[in-house]
Protein backbone atom coordinates (compact mmCIF):
# COMPACT_ATOMS: atom_id res chain seq x y z
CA UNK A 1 -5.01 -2.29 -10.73
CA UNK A 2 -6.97 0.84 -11.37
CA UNK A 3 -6.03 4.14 -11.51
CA UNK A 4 -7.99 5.44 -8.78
CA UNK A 5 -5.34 3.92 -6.20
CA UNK A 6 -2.42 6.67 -6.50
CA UNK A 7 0.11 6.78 -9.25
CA UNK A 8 2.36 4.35 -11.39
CA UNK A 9 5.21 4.34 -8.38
CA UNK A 10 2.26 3.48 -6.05
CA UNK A 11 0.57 1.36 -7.77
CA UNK A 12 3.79 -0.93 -8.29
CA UNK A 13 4.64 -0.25 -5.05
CA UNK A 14 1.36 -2.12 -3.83
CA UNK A 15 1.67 -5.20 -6.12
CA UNK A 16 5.28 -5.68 -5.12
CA UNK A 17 4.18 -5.82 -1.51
CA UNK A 18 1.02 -7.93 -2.60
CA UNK A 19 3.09 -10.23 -4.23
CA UNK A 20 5.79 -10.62 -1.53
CA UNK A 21 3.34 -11.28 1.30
CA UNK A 22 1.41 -14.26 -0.57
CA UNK A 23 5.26 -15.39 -1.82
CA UNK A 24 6.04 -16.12 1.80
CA UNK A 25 2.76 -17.13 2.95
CA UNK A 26 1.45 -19.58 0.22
CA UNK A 27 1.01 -22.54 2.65
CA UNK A 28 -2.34 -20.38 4.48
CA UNK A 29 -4.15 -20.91 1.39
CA UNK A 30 -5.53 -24.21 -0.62
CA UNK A 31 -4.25 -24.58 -3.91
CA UNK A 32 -7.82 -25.17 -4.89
CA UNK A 33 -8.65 -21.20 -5.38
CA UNK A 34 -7.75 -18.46 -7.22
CA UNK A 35 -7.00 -15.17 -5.19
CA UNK A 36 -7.76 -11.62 -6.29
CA UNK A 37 -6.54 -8.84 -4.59
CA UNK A 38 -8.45 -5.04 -5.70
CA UNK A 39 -6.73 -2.10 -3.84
CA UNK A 40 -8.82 0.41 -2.48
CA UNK A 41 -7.92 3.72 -1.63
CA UNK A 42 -5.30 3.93 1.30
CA UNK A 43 -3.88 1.03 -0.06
CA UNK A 44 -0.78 2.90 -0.51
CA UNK A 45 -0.26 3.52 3.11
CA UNK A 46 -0.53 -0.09 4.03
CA UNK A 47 3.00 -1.51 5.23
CA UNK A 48 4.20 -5.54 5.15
CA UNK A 49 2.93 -6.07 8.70
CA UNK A 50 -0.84 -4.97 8.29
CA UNK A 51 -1.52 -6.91 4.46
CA UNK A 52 -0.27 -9.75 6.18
CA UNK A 53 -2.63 -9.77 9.20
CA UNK A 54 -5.27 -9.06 6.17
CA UNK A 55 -4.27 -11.95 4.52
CA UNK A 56 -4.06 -14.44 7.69
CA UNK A 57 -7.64 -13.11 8.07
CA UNK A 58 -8.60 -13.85 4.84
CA UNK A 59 -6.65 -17.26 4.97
CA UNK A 60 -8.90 -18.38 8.15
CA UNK A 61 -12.24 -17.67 6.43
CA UNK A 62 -10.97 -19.82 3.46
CA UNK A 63 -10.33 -22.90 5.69
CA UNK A 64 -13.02 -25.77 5.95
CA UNK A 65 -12.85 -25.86 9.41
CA UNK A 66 -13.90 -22.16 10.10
CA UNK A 67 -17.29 -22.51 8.25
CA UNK A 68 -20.09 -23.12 10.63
């Protein structure tokens, strides 16, 4: 994680959140693909509720079915 995104607490902060979101919501995603998450700036600010609508988002444009 780079150090433009806020400071050491922050930063950890981020990845622990990260990391508990995709813990509970491995089944949206294919085992097939490697995820990468970069935080921008305001990541700090984001709270359990928004990453995971980001990540159901992101989950749905993975999926074979939503490609046209």
């Amino acid at each position: 994680m780079t150090k433009k995104v806020g400071n050491a607490v922050q930063r950890n902060r981020i990845k622990r959140v990260v990391r508990e979101v995709f813990r509970r919501n491995r089944q949206l995603f294919p085992a097939s693909h490697d995820l990468v998450f970069i935080a921008k700036r305001g990541a700090t600010d984001i709270d359990y509720g928004s990453l995971l609508c980001e990540l159901q988002r992101a989950a749905r444009r993975l999926r074979p079915e939503a490609t046209p």
